[in-house]
C-alpha atoms as a PDB file:
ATOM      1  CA  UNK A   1      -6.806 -83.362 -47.367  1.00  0.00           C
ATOM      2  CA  UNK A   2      -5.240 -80.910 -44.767  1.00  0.00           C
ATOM      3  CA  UNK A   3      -3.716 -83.591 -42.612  1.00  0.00           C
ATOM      4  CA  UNK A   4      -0.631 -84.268 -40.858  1.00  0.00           C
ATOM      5  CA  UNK A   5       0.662 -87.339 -38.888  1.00  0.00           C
ATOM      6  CA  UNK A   6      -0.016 -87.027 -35.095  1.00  0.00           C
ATOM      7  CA  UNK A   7       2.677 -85.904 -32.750  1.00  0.00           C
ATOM      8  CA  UNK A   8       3.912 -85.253 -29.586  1.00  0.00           C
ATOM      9  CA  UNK A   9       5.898 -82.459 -28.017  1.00  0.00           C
ATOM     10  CA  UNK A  10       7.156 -81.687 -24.600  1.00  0.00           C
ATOM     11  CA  UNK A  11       6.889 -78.157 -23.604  1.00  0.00           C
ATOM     12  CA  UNK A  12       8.049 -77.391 -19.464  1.00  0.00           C
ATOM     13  CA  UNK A  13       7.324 -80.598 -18.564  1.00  0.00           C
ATOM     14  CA  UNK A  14       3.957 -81.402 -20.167  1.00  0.00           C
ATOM     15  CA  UNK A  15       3.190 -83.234 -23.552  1.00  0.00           C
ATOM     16  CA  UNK A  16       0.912 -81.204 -26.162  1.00  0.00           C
ATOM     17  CA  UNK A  17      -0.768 -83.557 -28.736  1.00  0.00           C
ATOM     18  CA  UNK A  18      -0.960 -81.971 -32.257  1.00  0.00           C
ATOM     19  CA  UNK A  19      -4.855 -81.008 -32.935  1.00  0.00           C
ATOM     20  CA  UNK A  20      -5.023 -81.835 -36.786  1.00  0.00           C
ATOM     21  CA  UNK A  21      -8.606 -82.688 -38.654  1.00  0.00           C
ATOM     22  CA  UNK A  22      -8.703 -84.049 -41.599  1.00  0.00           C
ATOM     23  CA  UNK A  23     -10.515 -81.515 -43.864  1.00  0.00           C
ATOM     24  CA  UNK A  24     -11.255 -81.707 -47.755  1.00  0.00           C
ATOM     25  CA  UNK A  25      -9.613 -79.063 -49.469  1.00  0.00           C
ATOM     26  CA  UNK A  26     -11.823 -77.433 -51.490  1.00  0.00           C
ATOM     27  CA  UNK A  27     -10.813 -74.533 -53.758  1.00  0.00           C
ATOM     28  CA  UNK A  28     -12.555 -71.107 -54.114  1.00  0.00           C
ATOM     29  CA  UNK A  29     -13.856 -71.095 -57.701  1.00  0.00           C
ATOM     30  CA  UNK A  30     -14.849 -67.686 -58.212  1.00  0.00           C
ATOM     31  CA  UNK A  31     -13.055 -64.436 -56.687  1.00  0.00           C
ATOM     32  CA  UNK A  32     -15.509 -63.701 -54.630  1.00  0.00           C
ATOM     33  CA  UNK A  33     -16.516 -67.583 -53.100  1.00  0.00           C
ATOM     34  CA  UNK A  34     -14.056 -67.938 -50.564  1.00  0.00           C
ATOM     35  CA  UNK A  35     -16.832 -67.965 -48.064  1.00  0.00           C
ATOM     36  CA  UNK A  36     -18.651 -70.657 -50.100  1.00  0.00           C
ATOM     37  CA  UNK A  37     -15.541 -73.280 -50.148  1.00  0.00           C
ATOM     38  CA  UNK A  38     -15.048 -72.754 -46.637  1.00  0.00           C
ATOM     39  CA  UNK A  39     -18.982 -73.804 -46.120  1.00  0.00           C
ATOM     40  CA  UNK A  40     -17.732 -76.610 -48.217  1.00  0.00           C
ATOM     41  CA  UNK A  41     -15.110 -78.112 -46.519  1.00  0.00           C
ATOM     42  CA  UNK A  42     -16.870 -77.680 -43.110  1.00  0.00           C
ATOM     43  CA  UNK A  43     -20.224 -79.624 -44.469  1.00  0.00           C
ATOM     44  CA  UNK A  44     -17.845 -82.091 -45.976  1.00  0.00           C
ATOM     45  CA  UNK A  45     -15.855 -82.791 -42.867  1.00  0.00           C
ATOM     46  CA  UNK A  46     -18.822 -83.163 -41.326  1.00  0.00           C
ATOM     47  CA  UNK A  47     -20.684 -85.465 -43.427  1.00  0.00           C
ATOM     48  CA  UNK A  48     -17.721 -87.522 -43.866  1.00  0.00           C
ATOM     49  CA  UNK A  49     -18.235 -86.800 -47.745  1.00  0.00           C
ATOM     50  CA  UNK A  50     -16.984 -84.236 -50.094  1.00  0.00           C
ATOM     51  CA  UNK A  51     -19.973 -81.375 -50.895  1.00  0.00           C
ATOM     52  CA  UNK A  52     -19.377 -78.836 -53.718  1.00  0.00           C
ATOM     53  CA  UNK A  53     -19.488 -74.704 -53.322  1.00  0.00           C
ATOM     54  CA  UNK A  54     -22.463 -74.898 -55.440  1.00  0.00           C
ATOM     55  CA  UNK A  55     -24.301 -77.673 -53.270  1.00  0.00           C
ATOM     56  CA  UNK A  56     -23.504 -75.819 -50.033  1.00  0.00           C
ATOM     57  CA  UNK A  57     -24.425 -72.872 -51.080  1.00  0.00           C
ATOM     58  CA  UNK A  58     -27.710 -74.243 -52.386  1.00  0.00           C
ATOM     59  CA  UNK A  59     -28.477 -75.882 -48.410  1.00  0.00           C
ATOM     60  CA  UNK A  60     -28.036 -72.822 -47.315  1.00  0.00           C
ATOM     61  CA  UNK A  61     -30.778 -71.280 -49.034  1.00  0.00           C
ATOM     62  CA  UNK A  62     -31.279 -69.667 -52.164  1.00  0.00           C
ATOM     63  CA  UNK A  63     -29.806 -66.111 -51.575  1.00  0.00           C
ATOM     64  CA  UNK A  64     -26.758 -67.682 -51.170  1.00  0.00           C
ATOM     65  CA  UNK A  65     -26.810 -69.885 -54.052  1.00  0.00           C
ATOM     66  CA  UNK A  66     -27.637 -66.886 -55.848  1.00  0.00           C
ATOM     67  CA  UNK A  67     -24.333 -65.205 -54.313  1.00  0.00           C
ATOM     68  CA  UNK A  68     -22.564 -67.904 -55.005  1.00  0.00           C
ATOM     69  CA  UNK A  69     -23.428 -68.074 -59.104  1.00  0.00           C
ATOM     70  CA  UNK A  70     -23.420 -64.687 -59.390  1.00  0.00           C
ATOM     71  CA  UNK A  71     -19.667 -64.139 -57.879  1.00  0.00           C
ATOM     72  CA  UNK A  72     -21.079 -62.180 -55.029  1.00  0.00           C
ATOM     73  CA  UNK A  73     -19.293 -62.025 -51.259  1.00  0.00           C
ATOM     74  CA  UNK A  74     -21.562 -61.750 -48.366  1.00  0.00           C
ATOM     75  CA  UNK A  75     -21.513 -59.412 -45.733  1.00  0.00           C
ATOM     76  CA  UNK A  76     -20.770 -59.952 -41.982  1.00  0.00           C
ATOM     77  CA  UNK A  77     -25.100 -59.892 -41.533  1.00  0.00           C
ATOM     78  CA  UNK A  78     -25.287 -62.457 -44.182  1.00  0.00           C
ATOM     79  CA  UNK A  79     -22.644 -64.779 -42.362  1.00  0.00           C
ATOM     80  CA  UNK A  80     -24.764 -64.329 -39.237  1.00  0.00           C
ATOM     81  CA  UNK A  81     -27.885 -66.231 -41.331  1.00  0.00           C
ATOM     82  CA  UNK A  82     -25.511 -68.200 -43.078  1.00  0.00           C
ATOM     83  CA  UNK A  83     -24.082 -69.659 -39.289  1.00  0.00           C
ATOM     84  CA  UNK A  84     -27.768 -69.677 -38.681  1.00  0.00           C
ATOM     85  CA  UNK A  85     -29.176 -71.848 -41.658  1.00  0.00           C
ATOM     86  CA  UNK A  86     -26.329 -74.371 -41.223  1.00  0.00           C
ATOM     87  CA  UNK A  87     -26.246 -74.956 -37.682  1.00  0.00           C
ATOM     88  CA  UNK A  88     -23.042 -72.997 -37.111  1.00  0.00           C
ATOM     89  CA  UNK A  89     -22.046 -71.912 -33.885  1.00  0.00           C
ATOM     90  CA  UNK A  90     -20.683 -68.108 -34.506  1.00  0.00           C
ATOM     91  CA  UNK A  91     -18.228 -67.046 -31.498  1.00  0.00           C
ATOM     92  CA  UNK A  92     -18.098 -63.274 -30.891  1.00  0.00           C
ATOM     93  CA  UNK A  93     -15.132 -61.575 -32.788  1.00  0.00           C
ATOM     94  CA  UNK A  94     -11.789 -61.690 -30.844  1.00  0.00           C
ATOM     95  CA  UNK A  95      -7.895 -61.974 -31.694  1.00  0.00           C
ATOM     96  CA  UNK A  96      -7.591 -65.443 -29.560  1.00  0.00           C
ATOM     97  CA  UNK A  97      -4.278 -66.844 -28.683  1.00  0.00           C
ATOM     98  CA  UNK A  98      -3.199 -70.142 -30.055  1.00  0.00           C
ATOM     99  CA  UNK A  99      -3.831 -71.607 -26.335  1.00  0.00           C
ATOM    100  CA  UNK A 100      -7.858 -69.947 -27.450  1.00  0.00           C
ATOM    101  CA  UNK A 101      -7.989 -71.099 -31.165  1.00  0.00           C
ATOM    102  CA  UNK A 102      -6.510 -74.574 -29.378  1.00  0.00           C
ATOM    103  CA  UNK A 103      -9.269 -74.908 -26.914  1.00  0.00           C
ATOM    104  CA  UNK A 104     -11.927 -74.260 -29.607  1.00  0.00           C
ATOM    105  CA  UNK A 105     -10.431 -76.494 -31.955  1.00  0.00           C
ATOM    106  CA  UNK A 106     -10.570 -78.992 -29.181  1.00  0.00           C
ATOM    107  CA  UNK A 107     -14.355 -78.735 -28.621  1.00  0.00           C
ATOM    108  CA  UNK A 108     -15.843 -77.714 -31.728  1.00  0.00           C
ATOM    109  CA  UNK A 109     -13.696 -79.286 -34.395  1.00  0.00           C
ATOM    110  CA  UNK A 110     -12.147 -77.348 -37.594  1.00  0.00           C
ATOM    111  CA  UNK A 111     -13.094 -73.573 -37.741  1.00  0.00           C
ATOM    112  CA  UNK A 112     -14.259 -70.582 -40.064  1.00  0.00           C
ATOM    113  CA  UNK A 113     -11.613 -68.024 -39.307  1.00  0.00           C
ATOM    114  CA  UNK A 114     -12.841 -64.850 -40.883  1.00  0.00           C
ATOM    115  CA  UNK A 115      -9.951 -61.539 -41.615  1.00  0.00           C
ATOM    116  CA  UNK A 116     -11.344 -57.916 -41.943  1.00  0.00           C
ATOM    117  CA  UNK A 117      -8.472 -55.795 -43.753  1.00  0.00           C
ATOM    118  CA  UNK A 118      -9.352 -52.176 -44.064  1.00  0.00           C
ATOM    119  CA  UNK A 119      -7.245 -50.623 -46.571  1.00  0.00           C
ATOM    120  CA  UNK A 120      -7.783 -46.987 -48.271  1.00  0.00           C
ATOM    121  CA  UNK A 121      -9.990 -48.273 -51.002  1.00  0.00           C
ATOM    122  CA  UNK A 122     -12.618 -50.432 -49.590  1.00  0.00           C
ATOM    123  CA  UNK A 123     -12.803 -52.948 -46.631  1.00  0.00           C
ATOM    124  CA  UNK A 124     -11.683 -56.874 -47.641  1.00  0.00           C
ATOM    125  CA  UNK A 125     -12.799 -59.849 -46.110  1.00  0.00           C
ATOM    126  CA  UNK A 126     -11.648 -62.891 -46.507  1.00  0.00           C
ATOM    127  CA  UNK A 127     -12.722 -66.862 -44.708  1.00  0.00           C
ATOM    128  CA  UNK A 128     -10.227 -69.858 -44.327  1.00  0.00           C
ATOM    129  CA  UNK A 129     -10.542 -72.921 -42.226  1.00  0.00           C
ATOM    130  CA  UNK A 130      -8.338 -73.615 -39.274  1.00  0.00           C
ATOM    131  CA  UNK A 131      -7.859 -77.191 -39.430  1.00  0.00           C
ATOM    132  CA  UNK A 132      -5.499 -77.295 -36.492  1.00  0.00           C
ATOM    133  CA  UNK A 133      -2.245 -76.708 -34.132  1.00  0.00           C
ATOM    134  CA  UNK A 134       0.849 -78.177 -34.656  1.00  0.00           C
ATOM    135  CA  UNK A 135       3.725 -78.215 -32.076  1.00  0.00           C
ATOM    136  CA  UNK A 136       4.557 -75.383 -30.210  1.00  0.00           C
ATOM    137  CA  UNK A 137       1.233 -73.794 -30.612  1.00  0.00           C
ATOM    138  CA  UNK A 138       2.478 -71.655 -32.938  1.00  0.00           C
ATOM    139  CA  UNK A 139       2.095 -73.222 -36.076  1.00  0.00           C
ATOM    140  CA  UNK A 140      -1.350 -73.061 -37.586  1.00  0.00           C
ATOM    141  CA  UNK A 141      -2.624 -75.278 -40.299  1.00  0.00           C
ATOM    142  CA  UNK A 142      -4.596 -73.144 -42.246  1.00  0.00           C
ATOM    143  CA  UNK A 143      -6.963 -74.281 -45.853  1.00  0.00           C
END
């Protein structure tokens, strides 16, 4: 679990809870499935149970579980359905401060935090979960 014990801070004269969830880890078992065990742990936090890469994948449809056996990412399109199939709400693409990724983490829970790295070779994406904030703001608790 991605967990931490619950604390309080004092910043200028207001106190700032820690946001923390309490997320299954679940590891990325293929090199390309990082957006699978990210599906994961966001179905399993939200069922209250743990759910596998494969299963998610699998409720999401079956192009996905066929990504998902065959080692294949997906592309920004395919997280679009994927956000769609699941019930996900997708936020346009912003660089948020921690005050932002606070507020969202306040009302919507843990979140899919998706990186675009353009390098000279080929673009890389990569998904992790932000399970929450710890004290100053400035300290993210990523999976």
């Amino acid at each position: 679990m991605c967990d931490s014990e619950f604390s309080i801070y004092t910043m200028k004269g207001w106190i700032m809870p820690d946001i923390i969830y309490q997320v299954p880890v679940i590891a990325q078992s293929k090199t390309m499935s990082c957006w699978a065990a990210a599906t994961a742990m966001l179905m399993s936090w939200k069922q209250g149970f743990v759910i596998s890469e494969d299963r998610a994948a699998e409720i999401a449809g079956n192009n996905f579980l066929i990504a998902f056996r065959t080692n294949q990412g997906v592309t920004g399109a395919e997280i679009a359905e994927l956000a769609q199939q699941l019930n996900l709400i997708a936020e346009p693409p912003s660089s948020l401060s921690p005050k932002g990724y606070r507020s969202l983490l306040s009302s919507k829970g843990p979140l899919w935090v998706g990186t675009a790295i353009f390098s000279a070779t080929a673009p890389y994406r990569h998904v992790r979960i932000l399970t929450g904030l710890r004290g100053r703001m400035k300290i993210p608790i990523l999976c």
